[in-house]
PDB file of N, CA and C in Angstrom:
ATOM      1  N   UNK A   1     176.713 172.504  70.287  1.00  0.00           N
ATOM      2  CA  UNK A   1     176.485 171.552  69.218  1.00  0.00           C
ATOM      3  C   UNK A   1     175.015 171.147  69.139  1.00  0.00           C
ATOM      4  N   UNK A   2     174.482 171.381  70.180  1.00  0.00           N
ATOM      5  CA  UNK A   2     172.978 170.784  69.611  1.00  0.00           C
ATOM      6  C   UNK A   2     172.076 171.901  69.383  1.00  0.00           C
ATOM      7  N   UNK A   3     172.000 172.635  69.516  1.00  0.00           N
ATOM      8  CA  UNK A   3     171.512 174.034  68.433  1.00  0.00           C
ATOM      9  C   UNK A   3     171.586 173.557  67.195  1.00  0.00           C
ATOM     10  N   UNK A   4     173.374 173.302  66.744  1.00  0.00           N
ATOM     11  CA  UNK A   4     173.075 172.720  65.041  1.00  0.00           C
ATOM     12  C   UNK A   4     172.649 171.683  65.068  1.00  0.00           C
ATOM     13  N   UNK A   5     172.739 170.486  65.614  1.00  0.00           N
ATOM     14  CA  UNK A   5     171.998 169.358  65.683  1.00  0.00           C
ATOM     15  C   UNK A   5     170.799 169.315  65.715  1.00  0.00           C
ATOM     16  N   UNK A   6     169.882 170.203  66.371  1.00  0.00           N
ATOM     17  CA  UNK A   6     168.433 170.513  65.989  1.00  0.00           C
ATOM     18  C   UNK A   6     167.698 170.852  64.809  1.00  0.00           C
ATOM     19  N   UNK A   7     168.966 171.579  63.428  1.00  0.00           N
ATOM     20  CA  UNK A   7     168.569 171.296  61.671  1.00  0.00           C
ATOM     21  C   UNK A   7     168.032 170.261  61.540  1.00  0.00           C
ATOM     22  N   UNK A   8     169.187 169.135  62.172  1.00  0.00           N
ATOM     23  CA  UNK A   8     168.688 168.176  61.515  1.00  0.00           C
ATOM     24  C   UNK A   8     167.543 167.198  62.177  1.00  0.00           C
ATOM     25  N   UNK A   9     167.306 167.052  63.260  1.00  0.00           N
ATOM     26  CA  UNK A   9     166.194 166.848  64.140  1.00  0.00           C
ATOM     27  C   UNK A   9     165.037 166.950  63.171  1.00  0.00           C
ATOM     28  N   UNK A  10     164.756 168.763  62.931  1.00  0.00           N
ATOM     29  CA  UNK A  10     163.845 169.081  62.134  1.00  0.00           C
ATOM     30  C   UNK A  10     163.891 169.294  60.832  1.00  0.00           C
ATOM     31  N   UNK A  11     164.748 168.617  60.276  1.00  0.00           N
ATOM     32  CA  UNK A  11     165.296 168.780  58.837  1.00  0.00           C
ATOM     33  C   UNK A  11     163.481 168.268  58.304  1.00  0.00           C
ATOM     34  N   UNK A  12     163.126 167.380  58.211  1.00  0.00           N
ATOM     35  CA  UNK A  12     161.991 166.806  57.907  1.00  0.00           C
ATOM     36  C   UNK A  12     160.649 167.549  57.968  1.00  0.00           C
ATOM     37  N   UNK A  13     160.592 167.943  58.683  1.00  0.00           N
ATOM     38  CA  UNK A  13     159.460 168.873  59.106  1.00  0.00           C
ATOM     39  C   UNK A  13     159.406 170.327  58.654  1.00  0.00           C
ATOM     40  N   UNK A  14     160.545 170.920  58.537  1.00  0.00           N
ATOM     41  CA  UNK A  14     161.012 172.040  57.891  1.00  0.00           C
ATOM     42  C   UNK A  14     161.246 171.785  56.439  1.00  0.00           C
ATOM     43  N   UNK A  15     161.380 170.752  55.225  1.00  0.00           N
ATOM     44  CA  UNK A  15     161.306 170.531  54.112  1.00  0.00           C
ATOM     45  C   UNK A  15     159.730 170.391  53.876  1.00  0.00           C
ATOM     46  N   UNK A  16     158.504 170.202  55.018  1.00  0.00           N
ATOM     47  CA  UNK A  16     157.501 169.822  54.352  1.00  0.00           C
ATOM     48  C   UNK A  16     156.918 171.409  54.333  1.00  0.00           C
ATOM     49  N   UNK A  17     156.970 172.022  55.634  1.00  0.00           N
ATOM     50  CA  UNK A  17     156.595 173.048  55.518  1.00  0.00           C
ATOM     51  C   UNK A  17     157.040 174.342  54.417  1.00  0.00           C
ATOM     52  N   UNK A  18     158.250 174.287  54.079  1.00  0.00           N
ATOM     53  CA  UNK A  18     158.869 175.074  52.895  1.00  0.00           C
ATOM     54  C   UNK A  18     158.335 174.503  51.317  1.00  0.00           C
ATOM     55  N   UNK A  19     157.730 173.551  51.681  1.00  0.00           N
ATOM     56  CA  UNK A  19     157.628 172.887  49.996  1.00  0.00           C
ATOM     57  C   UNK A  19     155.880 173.760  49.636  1.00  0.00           C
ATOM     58  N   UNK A  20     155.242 173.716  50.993  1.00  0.00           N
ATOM     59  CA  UNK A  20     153.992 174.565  50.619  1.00  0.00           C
ATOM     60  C   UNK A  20     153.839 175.822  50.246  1.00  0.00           C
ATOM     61  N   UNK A  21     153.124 175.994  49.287  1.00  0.00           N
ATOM     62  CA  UNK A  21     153.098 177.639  48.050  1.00  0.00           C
ATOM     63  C   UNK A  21     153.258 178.976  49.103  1.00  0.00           C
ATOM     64  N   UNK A  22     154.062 180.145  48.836  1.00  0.00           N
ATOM     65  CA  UNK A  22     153.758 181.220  49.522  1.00  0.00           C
ATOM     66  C   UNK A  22     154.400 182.344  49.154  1.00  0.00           C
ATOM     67  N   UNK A  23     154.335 182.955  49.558  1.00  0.00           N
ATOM     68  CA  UNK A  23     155.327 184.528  49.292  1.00  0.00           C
ATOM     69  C   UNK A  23     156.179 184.651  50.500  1.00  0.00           C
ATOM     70  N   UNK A  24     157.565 184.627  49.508  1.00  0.00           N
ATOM     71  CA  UNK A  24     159.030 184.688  50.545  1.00  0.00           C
ATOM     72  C   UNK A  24     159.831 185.766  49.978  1.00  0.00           C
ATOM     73  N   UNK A  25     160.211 186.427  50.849  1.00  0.00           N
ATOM     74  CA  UNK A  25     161.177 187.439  50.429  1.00  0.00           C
ATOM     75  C   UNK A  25     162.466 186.589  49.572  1.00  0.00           C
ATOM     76  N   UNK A  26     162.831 186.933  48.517  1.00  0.00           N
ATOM     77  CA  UNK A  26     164.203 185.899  48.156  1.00  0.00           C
ATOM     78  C   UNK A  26     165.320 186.192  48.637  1.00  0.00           C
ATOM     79  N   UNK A  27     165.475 187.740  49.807  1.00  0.00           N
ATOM     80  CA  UNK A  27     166.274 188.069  49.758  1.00  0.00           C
ATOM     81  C   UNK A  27     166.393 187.361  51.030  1.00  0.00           C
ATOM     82  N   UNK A  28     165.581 186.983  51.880  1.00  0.00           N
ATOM     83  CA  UNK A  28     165.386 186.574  53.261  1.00  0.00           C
ATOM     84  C   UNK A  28     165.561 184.785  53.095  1.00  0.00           C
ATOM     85  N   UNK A  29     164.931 184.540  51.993  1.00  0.00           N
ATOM     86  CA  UNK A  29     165.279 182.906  51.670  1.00  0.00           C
ATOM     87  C   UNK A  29     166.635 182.558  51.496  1.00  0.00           C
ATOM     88  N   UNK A  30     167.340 183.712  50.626  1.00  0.00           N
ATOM     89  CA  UNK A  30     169.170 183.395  50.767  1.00  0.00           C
ATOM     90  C   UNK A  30     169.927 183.384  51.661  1.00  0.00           C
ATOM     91  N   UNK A  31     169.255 184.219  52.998  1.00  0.00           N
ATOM     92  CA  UNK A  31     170.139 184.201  53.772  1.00  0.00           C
ATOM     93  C   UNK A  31     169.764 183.254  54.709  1.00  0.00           C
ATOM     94  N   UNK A  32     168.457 182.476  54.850  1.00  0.00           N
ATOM     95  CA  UNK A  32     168.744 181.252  55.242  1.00  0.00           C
ATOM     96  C   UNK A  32     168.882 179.974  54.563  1.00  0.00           C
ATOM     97  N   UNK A  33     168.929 180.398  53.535  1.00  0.00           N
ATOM     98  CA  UNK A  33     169.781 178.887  52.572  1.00  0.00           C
ATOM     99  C   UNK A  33     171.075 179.008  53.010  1.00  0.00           C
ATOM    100  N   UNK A  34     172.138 180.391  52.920  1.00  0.00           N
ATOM    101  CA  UNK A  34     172.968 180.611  53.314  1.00  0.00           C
ATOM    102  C   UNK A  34     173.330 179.975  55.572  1.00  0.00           C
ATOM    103  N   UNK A  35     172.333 179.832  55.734  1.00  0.00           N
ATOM    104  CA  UNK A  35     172.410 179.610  57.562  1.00  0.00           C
ATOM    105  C   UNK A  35     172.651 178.298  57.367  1.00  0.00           C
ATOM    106  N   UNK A  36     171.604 177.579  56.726  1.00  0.00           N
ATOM    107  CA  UNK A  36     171.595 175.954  56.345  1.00  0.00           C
ATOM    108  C   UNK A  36     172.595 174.838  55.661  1.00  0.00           C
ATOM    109  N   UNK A  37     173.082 176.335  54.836  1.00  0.00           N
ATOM    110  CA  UNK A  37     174.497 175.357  54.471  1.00  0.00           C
ATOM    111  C   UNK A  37     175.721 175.423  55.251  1.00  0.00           C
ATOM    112  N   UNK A  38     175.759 176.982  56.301  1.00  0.00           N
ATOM    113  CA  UNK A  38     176.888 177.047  56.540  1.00  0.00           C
ATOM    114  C   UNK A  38     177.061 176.306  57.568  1.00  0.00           C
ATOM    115  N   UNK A  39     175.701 175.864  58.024  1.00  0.00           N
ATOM    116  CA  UNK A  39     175.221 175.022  59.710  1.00  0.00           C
ATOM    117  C   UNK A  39     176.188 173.232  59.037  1.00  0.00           C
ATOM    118  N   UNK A  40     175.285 172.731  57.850  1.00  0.00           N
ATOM    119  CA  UNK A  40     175.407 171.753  57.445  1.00  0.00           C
ATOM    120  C   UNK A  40     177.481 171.598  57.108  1.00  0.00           C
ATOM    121  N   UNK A  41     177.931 172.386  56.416  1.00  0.00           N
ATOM    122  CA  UNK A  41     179.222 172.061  55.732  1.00  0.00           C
ATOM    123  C   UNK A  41     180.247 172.387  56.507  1.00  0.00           C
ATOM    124  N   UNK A  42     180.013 173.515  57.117  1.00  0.00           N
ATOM    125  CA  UNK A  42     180.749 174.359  57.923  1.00  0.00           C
ATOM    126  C   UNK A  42     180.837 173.849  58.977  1.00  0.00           C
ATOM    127  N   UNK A  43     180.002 173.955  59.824  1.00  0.00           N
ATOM    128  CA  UNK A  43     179.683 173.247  61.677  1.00  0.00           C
ATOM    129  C   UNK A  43     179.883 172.160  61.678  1.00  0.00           C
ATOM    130  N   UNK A  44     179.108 171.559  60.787  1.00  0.00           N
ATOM    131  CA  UNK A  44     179.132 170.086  61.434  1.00  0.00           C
ATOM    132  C   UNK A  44     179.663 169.478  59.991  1.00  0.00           C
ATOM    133  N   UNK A  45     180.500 170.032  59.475  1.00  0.00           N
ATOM    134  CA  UNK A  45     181.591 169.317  58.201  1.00  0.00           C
ATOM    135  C   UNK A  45     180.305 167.997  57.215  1.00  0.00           C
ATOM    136  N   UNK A  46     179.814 168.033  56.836  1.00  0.00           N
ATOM    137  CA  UNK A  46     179.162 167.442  56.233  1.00  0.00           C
ATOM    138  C   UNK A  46     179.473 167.622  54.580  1.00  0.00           C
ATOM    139  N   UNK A  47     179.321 166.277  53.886  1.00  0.00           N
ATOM    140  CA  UNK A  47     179.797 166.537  52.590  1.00  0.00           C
ATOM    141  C   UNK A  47     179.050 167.546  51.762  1.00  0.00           C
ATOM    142  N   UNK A  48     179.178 168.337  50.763  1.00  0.00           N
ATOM    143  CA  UNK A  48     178.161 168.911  50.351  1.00  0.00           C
ATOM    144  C   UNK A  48     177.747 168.398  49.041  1.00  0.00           C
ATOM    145  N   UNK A  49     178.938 167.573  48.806  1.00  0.00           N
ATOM    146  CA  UNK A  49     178.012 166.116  47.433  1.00  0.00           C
ATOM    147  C   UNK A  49     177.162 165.109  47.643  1.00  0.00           C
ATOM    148  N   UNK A  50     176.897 165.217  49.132  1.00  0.00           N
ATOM    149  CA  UNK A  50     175.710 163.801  49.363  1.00  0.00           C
ATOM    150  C   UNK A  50     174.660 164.293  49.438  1.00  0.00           C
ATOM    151  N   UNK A  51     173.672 163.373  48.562  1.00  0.00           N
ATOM    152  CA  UNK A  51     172.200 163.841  48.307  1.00  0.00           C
ATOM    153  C   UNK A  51     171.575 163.696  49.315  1.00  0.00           C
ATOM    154  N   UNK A  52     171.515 163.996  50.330  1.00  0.00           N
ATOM    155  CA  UNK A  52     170.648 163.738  51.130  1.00  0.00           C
ATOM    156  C   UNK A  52     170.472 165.243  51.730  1.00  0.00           C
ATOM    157  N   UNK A  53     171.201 166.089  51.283  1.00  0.00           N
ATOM    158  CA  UNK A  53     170.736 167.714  51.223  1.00  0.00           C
ATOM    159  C   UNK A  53     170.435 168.325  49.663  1.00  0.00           C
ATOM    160  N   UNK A  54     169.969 167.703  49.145  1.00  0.00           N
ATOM    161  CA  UNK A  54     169.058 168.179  48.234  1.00  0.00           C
ATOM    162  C   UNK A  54     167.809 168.809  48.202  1.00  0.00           C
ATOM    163  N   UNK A  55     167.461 168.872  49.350  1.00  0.00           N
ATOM    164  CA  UNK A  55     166.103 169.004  50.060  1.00  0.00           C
ATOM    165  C   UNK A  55     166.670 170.884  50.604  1.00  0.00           C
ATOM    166  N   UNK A  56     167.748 171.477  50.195  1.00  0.00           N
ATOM    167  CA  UNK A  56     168.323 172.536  51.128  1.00  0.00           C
ATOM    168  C   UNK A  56     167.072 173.700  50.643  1.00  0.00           C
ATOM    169  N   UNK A  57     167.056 174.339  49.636  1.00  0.00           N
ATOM    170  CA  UNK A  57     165.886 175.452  49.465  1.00  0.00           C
ATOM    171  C   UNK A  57     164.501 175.219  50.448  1.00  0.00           C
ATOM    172  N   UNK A  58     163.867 173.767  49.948  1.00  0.00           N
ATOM    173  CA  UNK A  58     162.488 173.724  50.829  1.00  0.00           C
ATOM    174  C   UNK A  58     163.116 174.199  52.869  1.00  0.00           C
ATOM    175  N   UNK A  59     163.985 173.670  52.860  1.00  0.00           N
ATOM    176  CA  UNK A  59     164.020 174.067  54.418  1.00  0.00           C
ATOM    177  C   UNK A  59     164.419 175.259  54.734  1.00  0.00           C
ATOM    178  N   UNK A  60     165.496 176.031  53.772  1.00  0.00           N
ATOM    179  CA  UNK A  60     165.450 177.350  53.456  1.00  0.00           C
ATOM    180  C   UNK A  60     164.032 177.770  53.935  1.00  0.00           C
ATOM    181  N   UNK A  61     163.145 177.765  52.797  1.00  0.00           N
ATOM    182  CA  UNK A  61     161.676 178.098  52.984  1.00  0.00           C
ATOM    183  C   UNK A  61     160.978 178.011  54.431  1.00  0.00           C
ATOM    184  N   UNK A  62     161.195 177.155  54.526  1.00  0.00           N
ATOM    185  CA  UNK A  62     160.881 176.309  56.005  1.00  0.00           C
ATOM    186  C   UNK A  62     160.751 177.378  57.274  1.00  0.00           C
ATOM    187  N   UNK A  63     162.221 177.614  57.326  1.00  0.00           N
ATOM    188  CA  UNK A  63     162.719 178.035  58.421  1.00  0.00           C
ATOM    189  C   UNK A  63     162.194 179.587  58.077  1.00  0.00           C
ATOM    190  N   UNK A  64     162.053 180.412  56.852  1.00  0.00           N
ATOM    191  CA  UNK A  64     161.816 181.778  56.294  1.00  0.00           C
ATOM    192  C   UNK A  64     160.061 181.489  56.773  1.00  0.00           C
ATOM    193  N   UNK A  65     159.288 180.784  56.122  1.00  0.00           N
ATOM    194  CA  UNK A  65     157.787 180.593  56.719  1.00  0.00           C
ATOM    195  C   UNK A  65     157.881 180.438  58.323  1.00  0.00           C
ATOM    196  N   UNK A  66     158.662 179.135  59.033  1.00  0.00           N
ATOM    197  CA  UNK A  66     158.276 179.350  60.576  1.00  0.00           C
ATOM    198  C   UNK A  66     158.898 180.729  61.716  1.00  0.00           C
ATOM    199  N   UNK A  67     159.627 181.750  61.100  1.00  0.00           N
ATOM    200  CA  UNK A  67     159.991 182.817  61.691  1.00  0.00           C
ATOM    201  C   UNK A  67     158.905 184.251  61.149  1.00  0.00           C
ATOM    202  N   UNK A  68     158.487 184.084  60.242  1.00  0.00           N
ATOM    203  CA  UNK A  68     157.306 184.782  59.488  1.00  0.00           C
ATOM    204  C   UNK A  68     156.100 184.563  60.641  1.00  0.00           C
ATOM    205  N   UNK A  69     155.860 183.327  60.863  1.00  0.00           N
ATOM    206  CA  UNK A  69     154.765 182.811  61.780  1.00  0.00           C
ATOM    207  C   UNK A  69     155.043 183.343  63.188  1.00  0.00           C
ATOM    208  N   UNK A  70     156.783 183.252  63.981  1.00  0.00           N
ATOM    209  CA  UNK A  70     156.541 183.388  65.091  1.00  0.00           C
ATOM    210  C   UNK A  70     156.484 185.110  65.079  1.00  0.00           C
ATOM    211  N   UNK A  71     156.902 185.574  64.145  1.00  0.00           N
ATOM    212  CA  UNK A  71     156.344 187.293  64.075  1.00  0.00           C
ATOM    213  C   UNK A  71     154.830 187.861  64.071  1.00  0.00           C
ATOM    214  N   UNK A  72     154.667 186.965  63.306  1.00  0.00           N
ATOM    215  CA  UNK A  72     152.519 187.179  63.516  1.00  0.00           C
ATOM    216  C   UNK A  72     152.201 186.658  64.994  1.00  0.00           C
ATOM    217  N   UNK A  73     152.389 185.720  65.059  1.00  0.00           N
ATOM    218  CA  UNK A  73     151.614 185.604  67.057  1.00  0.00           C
ATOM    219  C   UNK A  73     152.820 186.707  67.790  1.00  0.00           C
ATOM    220  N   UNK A  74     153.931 186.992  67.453  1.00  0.00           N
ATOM    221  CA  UNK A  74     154.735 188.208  68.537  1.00  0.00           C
ATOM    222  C   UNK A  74     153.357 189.095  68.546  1.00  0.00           C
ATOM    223  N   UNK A  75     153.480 189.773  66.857  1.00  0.00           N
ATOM    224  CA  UNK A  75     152.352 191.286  66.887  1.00  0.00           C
ATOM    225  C   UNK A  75     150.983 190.630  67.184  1.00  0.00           C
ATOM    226  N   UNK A  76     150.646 189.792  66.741  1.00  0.00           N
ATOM    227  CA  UNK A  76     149.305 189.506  67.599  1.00  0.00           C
ATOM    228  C   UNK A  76     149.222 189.434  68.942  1.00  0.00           C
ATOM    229  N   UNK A  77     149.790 188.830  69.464  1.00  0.00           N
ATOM    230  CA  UNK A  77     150.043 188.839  70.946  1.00  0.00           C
ATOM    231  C   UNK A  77     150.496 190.020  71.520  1.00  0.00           C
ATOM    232  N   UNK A  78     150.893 190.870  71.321  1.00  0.00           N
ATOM    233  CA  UNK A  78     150.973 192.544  71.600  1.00  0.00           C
ATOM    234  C   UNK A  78     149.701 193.129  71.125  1.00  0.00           C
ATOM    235  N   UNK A  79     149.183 192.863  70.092  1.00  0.00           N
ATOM    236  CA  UNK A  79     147.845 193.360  69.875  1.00  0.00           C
ATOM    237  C   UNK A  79     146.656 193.264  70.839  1.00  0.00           C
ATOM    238  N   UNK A  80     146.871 192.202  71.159  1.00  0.00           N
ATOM    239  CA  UNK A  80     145.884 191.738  72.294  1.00  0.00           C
ATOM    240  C   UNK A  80     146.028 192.199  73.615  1.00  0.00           C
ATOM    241  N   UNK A  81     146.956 192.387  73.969  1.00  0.00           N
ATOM    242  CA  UNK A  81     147.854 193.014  75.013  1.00  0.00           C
ATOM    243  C   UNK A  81     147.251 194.454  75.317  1.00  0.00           C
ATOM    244  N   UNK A  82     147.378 194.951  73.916  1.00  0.00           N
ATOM    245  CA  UNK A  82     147.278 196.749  74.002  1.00  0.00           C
ATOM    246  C   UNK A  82     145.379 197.321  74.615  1.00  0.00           C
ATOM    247  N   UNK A  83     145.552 198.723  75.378  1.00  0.00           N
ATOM    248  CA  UNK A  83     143.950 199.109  75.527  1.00  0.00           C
ATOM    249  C   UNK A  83     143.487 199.326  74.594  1.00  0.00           C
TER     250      UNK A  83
END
């Protein structure tokens, strides 16, 4: 349970970062809009008429930008690595 409990931890921080301009795969943004709702409605039964997930795409984004990021320091950090 606190794996999903950690959405919402960073629910905030992950809406600010998704709200900033970028290039996202849409196909990669659905399937974590798709993670976010199924975390939110599914797991942890949450209504899906209360506004207080209105905010679901930007963290979509969010989470699609901070896994984008930990892939650039992976290959960078192998880059650096290599002779």
């Amino acid at each position: 349970m606190t794996s999903r409990l950690s959405l919402l931890v960073a629910w905030e921080e992950l809406a600010a970062l998704g709200s900033q301009e970028g290039h996202r795969v849409p196909e990669t943004v659905e399937w974590a809009r798709g993670l976010v709702n199924e975390v939110l409605h599914e797991r942890l039964r949450l209504p899906s008429g209360d506004k207080r997930w209105r905010t679901l795409m930007p963290v979509a984004h969010g989470i699609v930008d901070l896994l984008a990021r930990g892939i650039q320091n992976y290959h960078s950090e192998r880059g650096r690595g290599a002779p």
